[in-house]
Protein backbone atom coordinates (compact mmCIF):
# COMPACT_ATOMS: atom_id res chain seq x y z
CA UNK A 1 0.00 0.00 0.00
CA UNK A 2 1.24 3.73 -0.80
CA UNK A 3 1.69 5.90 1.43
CA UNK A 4 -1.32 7.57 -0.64
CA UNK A 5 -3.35 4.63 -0.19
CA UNK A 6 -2.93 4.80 3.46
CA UNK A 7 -3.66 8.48 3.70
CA UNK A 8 -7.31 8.17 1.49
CA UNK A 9 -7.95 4.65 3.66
CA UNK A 10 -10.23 4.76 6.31
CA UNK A 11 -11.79 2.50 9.33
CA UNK A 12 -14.87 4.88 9.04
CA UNK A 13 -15.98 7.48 6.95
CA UNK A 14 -18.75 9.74 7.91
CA UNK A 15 -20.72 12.09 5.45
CA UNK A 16 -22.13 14.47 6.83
CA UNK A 17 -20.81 17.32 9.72
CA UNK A 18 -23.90 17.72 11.61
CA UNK A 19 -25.16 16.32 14.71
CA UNK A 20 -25.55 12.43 13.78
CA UNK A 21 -22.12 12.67 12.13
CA UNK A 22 -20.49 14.22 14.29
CA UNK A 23 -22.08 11.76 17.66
CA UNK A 24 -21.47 9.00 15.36
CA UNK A 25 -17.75 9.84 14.89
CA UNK A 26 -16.94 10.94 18.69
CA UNK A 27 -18.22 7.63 19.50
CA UNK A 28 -15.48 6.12 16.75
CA UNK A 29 -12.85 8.55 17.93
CA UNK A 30 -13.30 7.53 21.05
CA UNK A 31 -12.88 3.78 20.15
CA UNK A 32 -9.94 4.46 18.47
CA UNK A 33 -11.25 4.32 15.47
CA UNK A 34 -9.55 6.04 12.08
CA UNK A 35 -12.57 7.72 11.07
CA UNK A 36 -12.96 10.92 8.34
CA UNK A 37 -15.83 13.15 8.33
CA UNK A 38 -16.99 14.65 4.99
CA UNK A 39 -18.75 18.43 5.94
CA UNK A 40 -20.34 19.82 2.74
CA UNK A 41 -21.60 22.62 5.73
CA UNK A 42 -25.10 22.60 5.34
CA UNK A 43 -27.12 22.31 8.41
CA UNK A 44 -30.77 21.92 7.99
CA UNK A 45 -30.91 24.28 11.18
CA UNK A 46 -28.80 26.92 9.77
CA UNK A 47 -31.72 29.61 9.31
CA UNK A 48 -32.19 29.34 13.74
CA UNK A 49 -30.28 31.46 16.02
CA UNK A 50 -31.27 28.82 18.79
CA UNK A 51 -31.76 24.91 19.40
CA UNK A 52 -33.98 24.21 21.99
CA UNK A 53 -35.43 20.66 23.61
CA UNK A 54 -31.62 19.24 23.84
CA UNK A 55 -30.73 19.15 27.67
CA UNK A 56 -27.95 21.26 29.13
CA UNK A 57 -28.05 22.81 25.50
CA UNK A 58 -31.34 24.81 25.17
CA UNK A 59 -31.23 27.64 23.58
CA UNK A 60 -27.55 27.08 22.11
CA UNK A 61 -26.69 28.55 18.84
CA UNK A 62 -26.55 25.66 16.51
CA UNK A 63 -23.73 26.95 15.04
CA UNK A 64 -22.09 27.20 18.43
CA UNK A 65 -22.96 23.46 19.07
CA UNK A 66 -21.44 22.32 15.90
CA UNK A 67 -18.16 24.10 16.53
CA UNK A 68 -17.71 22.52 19.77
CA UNK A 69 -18.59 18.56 18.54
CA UNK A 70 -15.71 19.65 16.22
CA UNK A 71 -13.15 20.49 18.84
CA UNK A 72 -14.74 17.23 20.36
CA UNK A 73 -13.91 14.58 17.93
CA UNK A 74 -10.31 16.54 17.15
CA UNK A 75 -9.39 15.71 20.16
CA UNK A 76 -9.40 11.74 19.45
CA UNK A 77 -7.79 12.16 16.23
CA UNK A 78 -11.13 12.00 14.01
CA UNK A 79 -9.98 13.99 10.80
CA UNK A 80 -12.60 16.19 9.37
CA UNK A 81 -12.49 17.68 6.00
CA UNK A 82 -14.57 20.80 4.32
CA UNK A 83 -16.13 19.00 1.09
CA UNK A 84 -18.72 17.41 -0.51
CA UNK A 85 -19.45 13.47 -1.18
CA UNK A 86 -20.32 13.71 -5.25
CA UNK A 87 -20.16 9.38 -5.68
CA UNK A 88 -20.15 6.31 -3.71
CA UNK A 89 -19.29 2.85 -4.83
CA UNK A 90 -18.56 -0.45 -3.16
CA UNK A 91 -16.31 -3.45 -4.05
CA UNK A 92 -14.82 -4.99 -0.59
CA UNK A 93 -14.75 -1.28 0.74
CA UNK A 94 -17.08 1.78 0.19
CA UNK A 95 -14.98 4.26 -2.02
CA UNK A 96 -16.16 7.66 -1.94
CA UNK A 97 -15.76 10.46 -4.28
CA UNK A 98 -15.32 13.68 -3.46
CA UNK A 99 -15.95 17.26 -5.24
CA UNK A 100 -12.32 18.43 -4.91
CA UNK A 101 -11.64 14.92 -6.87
CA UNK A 102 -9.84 13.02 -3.77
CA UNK A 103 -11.29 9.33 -3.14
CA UNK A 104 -11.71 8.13 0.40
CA UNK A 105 -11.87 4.23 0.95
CA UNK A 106 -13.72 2.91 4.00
CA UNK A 107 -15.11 -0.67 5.32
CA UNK A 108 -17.83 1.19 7.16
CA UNK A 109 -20.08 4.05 5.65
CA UNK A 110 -21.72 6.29 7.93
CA UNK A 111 -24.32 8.70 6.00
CA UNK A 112 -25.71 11.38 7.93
CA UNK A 113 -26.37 14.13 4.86
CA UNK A 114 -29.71 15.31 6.67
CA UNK A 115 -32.41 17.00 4.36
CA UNK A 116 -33.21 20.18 2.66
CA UNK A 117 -36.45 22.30 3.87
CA UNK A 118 -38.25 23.67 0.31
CA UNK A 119 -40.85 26.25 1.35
CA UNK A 120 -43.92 27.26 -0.24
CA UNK A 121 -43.68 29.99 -2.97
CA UNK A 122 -44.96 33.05 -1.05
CA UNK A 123 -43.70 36.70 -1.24
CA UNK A 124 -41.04 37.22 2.03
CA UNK A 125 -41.56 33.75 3.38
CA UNK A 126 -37.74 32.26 2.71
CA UNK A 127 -36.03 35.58 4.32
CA UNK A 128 -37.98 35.64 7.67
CA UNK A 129 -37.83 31.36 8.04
CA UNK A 130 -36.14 30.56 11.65
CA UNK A 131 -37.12 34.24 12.82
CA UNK A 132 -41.26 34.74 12.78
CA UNK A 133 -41.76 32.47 10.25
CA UNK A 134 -41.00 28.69 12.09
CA UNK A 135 -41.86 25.21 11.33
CA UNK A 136 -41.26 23.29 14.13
CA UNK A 137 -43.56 24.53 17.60
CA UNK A 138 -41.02 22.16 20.34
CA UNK A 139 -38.42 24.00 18.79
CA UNK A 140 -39.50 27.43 18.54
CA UNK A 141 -42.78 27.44 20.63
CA UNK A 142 -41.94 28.59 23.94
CA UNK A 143 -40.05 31.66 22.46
CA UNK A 144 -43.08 32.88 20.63
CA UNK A 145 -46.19 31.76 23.39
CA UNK A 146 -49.03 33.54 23.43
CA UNK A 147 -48.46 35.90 20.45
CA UNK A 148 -50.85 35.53 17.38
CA UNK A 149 -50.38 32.34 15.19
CA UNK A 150 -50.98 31.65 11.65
CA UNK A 151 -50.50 28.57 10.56
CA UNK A 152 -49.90 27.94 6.71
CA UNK A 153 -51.05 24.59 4.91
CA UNK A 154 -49.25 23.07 2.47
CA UNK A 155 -51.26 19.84 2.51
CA UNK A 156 -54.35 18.62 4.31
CA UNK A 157 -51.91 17.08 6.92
CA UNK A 158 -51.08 20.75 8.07
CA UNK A 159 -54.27 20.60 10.65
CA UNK A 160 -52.13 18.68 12.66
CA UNK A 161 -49.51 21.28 12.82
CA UNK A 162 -52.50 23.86 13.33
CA UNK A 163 -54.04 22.33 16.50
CA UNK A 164 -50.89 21.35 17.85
CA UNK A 165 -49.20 24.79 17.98
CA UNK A 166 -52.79 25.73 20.07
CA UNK A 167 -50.55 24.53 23.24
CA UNK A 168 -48.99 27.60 22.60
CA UNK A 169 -51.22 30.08 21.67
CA UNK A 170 -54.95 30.48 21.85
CA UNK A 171 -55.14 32.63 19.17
CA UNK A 172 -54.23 30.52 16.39
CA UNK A 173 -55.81 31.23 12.17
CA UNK A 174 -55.55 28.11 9.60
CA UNK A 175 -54.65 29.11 6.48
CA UNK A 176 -55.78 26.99 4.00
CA UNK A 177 -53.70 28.66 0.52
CA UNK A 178 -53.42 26.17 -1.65
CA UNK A 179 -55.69 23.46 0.02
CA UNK A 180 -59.25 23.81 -0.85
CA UNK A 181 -62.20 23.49 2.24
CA UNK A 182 -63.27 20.29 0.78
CA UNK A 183 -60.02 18.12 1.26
CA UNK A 184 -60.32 18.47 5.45
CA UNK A 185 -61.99 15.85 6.94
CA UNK A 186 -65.10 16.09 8.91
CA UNK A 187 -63.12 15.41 11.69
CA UNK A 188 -60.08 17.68 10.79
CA UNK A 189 -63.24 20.39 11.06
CA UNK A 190 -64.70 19.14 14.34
CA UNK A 191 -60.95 19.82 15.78
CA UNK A 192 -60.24 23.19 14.93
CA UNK A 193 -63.45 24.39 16.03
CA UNK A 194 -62.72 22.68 19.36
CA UNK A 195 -59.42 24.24 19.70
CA UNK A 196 -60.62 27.63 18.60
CA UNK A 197 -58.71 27.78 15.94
CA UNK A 198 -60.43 30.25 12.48
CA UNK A 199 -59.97 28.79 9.48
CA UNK A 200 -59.56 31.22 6.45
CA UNK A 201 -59.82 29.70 2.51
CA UNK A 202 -57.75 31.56 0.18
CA UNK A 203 -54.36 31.59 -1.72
CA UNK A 204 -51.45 33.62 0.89
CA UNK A 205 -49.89 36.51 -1.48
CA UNK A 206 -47.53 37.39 0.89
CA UNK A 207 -46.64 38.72 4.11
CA UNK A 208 -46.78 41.87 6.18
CA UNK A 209 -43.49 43.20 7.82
CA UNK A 210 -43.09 46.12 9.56
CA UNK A 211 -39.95 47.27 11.40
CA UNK A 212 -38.23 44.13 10.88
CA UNK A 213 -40.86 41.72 12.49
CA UNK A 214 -44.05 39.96 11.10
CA UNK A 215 -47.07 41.79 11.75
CA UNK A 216 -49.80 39.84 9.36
CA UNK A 217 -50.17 37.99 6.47
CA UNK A 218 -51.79 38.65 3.12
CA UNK A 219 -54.21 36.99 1.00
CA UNK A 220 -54.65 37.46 -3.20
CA UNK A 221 -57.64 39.21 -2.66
CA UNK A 222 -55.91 41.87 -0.70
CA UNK A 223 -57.26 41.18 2.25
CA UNK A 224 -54.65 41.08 5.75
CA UNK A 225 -54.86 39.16 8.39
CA UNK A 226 -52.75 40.49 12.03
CA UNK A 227 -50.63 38.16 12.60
CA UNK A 228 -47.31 37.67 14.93
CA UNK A 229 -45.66 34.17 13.96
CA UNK A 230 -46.83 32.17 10.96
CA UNK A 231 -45.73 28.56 11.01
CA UNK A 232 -45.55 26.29 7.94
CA UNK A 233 -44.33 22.93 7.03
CA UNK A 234 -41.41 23.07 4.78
CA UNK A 235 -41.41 20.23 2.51
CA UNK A 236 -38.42 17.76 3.10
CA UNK A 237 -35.88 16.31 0.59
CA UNK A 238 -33.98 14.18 2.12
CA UNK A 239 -30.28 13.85 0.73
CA UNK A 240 -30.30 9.73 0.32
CA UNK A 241 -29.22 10.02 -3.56
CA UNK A 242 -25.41 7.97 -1.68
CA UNK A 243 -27.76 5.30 -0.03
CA UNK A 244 -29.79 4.71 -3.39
CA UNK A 245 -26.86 4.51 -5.23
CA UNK A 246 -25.20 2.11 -2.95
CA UNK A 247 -28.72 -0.26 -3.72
CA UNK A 248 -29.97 0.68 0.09
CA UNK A 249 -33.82 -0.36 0.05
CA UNK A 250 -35.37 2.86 0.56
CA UNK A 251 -39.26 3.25 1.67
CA UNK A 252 -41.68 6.04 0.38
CA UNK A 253 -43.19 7.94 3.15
CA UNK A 254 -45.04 11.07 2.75
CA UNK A 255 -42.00 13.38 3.68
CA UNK A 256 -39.87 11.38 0.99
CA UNK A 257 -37.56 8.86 0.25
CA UNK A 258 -35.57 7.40 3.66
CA UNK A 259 -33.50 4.32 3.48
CA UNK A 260 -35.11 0.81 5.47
CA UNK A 261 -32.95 0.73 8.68
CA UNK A 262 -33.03 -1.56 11.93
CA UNK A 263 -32.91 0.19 15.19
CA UNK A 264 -29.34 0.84 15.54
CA UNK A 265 -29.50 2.01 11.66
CA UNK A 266 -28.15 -0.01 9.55
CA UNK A 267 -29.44 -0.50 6.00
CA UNK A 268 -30.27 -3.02 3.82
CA UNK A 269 -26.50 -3.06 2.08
CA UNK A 270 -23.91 -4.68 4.62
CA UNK A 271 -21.73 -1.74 6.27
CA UNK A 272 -24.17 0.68 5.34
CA UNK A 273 -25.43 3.11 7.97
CA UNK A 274 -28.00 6.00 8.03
CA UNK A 275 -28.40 8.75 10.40
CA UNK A 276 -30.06 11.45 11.26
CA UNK A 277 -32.36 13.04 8.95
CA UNK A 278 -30.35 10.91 6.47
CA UNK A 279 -32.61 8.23 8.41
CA UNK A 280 -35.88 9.70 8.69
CA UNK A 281 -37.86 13.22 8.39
CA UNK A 282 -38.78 13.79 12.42
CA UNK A 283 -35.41 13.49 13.71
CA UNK A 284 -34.69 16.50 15.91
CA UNK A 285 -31.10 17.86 16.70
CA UNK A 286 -31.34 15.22 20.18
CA UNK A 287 -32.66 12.57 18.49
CA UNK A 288 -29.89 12.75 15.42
CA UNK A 289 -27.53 12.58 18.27
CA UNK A 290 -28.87 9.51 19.92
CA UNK A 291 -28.60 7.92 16.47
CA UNK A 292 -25.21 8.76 15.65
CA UNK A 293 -23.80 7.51 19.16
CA UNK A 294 -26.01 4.14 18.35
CA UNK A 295 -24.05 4.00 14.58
CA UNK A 296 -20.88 4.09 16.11
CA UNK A 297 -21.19 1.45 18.84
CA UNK A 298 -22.31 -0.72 16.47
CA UNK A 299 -19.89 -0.06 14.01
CA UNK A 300 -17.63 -0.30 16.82
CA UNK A 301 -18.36 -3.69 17.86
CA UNK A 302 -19.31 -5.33 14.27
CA UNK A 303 -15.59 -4.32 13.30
CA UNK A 304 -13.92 -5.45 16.05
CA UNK A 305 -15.83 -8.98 15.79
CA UNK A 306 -15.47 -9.28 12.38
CA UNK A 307 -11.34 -8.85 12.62
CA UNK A 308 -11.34 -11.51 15.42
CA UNK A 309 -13.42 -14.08 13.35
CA UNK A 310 -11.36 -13.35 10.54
CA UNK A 311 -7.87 -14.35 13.03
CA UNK A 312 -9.65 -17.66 14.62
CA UNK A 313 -9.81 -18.45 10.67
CA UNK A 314 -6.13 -18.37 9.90
């Protein structure tokens, strides 16, 4: 082997920076693992200035929280690098491909590439999204309690956004844009009435801001509605194109395309793993930990067994 060869050859390699990769590879690190990280830099939580639910971390910068599980698995000799995984293939080892045309060899694959939030086509949505606009009420709802809600539907399943954000508020409106009156269920209807919450029909034009700060939302018809906080549902695309390639069986859910995984994540192709939103559309910043720290035990362990069946054969 080249001295090359050794440098590009890996125990591990994890793609993707964020919280899953990052557990994942402390855990390796810390097992004395040579492991790589692959950081294209794109957190889905980028647009937040705070995380909140994750003990002894509420209200952390997610920035900040990154930068420390950096310094964290430096410290055990994980290498990290700033690029982007563009190709996977697999022979004995995974090789991976990346955009600044180095190749990275591994016998264990780690991906934990998250997923991309796509929001709704409305005027001044995308530059207020982790501010007044929010998607996500246990991440965001404490901060905003009380104020007026709007809630935006993208599908019919939005109603369960709308009544659950009434823990927060009381003064919640539905707004039904693109999803005709018709296409809630008589039950959906029974629901929001119970929770108080107005439903108004209508395509969303746009939004108010005044001063910096949401102050309502308006309809095509010109019509405004006072409002404090709107919350929609982003739709998900989950970055799995490296699973599919590698023949992972992947399952369609309503949020997209996510890999089949057992419970400490491994897919469908041997050495495969999946993390994070990689894994699964409701993972939240502690959860993508949790799953991470579970990838690299087992990885862990299956290597180490695997090396000592492979000596009691000799």
């Amino acid at each position: 082997m080249t001295q090359k060869d050794s440098q590009d050859s890996y125990e591990v390699v994890v793609v993707g920076g964020g919280t899953a990769g990052l557990s994942a590879a402390l855990v390796l690190g810390r097992a004395r693992r040579r492991t790589l990280v692959v950081d294209a830099g794109e957190p889905r939580n980028a647009p937040a200035a705070h995380m909140h639910g994750y003990l002894s971390r509420d209200g952390m910068p997610p920035a900040d929280f990154l930068a420390v599980g950096r310094e964290e698995i430096a410290r055990y000799g994980v290498e990290l690098v700033r690029d982007r995984a563009v190709d996977v293939g697999k022979e004995e080892d995974f090789a991976v491909v990346l955009a600044s045309g180095r190749t990275v060899r591994a016998r264990r694959l780690v991906i934990a590439t998250g997923l991309k939030d796509e929001l709704p086509k409305v005027e001044g949505l995308a530059e207020r999204f982790g501010r007044d606009v929010l998607h996500c009420p246990y991440c965001h709802g404490w901060e905003v309690r009380d104020q007026a809600f709007g809630v935006l539907a993208t599908t019919p399943m939005s109603v369960h956004q709308a009544l659950i954000v009434t823990q927060w508020s009381k003064d919640v409106t539905f707004f039904l844009h693109e999803v005709a009156e018709r296409e809630l269920s008589d039950e959906d209807l029974r629901r929001l009435a119970a929770a108080g919450v107005d439903v108004v029909p209508g395509e969303v034009s746009g939004l108010v801001v005044d001063d910096d700060r949401l102050t309502g939302v308006r309809l095509a018809d010109g019509t405004t509605h006072d409002r404090e906080v709107l919350f929609v549902a982003p739709r998900a695309v989950p970055r799995t194109d490296l699973l599919a390639r590698l023949g992972a069986e992947m399952n369609e859910t309503p949020f997209g395309s996510y890999p089949v995984i057992d419970e400490r994540g491994q897919t469908t192709v041997p050495g495969l793993w999946a993390a994070g939103n990689a894994s699964g559309f409701a993972e939240q910043v502690v959860n993508a930990a949790s799953r991470g720290y579970r990838a690299g035990a087992t990885i862990n362990g299956e290597l180490l067994m695997t090396d000592l069946d492979a000596a009691v054969r000799v």
